[in-house]
Protein backbone atom coordinates (compact mmCIF):
# COMPACT_ATOMS: atom_id res chain seq x y z
CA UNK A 1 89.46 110.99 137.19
CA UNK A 2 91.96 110.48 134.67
CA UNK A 3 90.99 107.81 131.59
CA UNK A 4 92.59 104.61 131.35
CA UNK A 5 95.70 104.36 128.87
CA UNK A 6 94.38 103.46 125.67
CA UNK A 7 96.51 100.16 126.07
CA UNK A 8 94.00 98.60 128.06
CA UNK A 9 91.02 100.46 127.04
CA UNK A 10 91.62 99.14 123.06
CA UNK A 11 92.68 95.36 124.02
CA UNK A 12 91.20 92.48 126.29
CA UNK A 13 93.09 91.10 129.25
CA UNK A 14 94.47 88.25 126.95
CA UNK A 15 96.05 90.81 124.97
CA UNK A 16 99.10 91.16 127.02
CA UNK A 17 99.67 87.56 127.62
CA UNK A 18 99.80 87.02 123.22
CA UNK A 19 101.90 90.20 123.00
CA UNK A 20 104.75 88.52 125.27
CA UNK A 21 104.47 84.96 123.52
CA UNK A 22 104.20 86.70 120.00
CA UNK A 23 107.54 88.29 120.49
CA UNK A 24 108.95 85.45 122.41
CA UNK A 25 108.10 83.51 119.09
CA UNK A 26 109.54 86.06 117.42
CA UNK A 27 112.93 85.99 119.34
CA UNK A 28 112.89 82.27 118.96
CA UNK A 29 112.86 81.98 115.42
CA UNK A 30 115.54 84.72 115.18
CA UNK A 31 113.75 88.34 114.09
CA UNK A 32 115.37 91.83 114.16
CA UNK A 33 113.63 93.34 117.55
CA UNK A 34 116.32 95.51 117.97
CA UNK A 35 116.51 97.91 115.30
CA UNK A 36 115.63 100.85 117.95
CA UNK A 37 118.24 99.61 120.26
CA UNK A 38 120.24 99.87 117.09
CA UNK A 39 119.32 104.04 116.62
CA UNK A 40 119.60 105.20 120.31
CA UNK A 41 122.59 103.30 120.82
CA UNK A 42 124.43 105.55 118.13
CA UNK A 43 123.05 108.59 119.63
CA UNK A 44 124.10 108.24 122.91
CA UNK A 45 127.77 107.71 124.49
CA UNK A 46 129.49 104.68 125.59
CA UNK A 47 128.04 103.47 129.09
CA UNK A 48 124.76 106.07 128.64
CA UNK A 49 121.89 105.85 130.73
CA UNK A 50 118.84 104.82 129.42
CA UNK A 51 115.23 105.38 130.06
CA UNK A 52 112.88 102.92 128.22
CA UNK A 53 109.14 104.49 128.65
CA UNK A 54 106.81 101.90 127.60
CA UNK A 55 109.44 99.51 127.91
CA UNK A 56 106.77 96.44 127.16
CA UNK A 57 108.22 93.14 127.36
CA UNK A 58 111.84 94.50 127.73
CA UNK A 59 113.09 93.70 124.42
CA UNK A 60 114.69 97.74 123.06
CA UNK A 61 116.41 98.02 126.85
CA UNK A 62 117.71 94.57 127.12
CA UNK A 63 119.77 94.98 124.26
CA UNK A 64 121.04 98.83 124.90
CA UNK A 65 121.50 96.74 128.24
CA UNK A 66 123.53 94.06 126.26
CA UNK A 67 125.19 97.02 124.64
CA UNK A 68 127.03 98.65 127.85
CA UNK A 69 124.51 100.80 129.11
CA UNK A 70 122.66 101.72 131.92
CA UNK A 71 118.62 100.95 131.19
CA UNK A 72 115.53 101.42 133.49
CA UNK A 73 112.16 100.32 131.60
CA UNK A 74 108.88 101.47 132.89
CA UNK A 75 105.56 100.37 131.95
CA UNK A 76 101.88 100.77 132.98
CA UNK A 77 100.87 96.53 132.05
CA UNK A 78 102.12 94.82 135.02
CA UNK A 79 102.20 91.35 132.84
CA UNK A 80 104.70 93.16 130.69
CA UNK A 81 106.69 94.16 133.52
CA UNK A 82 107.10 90.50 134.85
CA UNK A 83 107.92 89.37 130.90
CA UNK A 84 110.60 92.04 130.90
CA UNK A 85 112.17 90.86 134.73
CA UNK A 86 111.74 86.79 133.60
CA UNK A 87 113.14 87.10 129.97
CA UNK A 88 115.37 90.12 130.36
CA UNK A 89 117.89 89.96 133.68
CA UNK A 90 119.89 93.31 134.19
CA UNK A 91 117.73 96.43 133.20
CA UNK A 92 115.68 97.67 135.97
CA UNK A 93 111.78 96.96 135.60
CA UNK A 94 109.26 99.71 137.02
CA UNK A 95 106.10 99.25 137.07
CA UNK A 96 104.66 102.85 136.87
CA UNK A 97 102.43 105.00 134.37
CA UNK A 98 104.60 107.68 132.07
CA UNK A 99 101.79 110.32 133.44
CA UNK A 100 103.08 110.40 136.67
CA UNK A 101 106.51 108.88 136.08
CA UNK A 102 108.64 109.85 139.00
CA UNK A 103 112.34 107.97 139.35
CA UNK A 104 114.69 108.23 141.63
CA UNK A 105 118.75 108.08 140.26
CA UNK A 106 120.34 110.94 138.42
CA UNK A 107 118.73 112.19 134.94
CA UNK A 108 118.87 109.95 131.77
CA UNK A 109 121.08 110.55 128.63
CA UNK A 110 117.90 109.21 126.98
CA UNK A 111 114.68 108.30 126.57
CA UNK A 112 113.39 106.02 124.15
CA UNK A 113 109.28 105.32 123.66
CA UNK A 114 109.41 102.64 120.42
CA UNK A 115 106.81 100.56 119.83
CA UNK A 116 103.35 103.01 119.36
CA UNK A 117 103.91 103.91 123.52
CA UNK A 118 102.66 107.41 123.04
CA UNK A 119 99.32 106.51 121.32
CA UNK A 120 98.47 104.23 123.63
CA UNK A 121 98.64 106.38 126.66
CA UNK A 122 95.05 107.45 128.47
CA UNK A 123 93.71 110.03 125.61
CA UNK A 124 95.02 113.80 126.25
CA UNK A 125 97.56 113.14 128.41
CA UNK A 126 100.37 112.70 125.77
CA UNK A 127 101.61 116.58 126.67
CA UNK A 128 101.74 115.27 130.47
CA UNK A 129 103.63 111.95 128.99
CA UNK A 130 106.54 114.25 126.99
CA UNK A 131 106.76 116.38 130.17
CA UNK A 132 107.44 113.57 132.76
CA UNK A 133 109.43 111.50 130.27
CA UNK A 134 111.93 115.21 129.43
CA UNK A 135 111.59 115.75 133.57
CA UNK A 136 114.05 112.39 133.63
CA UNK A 137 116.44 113.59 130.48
CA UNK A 138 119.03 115.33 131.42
CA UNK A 139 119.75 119.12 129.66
CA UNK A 140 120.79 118.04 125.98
CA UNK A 141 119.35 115.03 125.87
CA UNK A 142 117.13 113.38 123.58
CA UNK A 143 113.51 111.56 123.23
CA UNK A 144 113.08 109.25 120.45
CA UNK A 145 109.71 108.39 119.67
CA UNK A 146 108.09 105.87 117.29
CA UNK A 147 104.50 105.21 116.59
CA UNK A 148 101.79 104.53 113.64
CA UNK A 149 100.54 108.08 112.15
CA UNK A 150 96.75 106.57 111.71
CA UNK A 151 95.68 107.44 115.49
CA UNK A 152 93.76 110.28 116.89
CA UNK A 153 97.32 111.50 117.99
CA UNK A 154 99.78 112.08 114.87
CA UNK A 155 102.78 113.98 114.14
CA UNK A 156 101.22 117.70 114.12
CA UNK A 157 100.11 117.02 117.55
CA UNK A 158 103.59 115.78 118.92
CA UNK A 159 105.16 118.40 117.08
CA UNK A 160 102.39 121.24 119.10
CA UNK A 161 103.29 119.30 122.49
CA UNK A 162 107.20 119.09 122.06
CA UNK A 163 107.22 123.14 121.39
CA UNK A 164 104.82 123.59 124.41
CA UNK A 165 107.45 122.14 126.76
CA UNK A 166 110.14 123.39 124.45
CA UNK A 167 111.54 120.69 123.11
CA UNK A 168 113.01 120.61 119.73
CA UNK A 169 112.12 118.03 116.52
CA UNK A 170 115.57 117.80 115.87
CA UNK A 171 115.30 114.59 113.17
CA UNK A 172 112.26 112.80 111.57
CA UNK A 173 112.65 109.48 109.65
CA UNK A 174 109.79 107.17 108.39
CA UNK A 175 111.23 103.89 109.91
CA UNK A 176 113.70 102.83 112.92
CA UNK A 177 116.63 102.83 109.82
CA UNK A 178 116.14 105.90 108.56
CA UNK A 179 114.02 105.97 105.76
CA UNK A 180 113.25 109.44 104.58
CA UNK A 181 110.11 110.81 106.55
CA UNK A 182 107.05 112.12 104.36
CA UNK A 183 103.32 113.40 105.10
CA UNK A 184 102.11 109.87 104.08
CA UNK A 185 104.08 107.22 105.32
CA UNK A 186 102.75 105.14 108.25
CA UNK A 187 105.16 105.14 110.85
CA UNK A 188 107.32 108.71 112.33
CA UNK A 189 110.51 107.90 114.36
CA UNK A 190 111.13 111.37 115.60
CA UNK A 191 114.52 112.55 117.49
CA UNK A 192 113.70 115.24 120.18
CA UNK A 193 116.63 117.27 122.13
CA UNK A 194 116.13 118.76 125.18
CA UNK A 195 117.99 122.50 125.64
CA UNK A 196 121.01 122.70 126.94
């Protein structure tokens, strides 16, 4: 049997509910969520279409929603999923898990996992994640990928799993705008292409 994504295995079941109302509060009293709406949206075309793995409460694909294009956002939590449909009308909410991802509608221009998605999937299937997640990109497309390099899963072993399903790193920065990337920052926002 396959383990549990580390999103539920690392929080309690109240966990959800205070991540939606922490970034509704957030929202409310008028925070930049959208700085990696901000980066995909200049990587992609006018009208693109999105994919938004780990799409949490909705906020990232809302606003490339907001910004012309076409966004579906997945997610395992099925709290988050009902967040992202109350707060965020437009995008298309899936509930599904990025293991086994399997969406109907042509291939994506993109595919965007912000918010520490990849390190919280079910341990050792992060290879499996990248692999569904390029299945959906279409041939030049790209994967841009955010999360915390303190877990069991860093940037050596994305950069092992992206050339096993040969994938290129094209870019690496240390924040969402583009702060040089170095061994010891905190945080990797890395730009993946797929082959033409």
């Amino acid at each position: 049997m396959t383990e549990r994504p580390r999103w539920f295995t690392e929080h309690d079941e109240r966990h959800s509910a205070g991540y939606v109302a922490r970034f509704r509060r957030m929202a409310a009293d008028g925070a930049d969520l959208v700085g990696e709406a901000r980066l995909v949206d200049v990587l992609v075309g006018r009208a693109a279409r999105i994919l938004d793995a780990g799409c949490g409460p909705g906020r990232v694909g809302a606003e490339l929603h907001a910004r012309g294009h076409d966004v579906v956002g997945v997610d395992v939590d099925p709290v988050l999923i009902e967040a992202a449909r109350a707060d965020h009308p437009g995008p298309r909410w899936e509930l599904a898990d990025l293991a086994s991802l399997d969406l109907d509608g042509p291939p994506f221009d993109a595919a965007v996992l912000a918010g520490n998605v990849l390190v919280y999937v079910a341990p050792g299937s992060e290879r499996q994640v990248l692999a569904r997640v390029s299945a959906h990109v279409r041939p030049g497309g790209v994967i841009v990928l955010g999360f915390a390099t303190d877990r069991e899963y860093g940037v050596a072993e994305l950069d092992a799993d992206v050339t096993a399903l040969g994938l290129t790193v094209e870019h690496r920065f240390a924040t969402w705008d583009l702060h040089p990337w170095t061994a010891d920052v905190p945080w990797a926002v890395s730009i993946v292409r797929l082959p033409r």
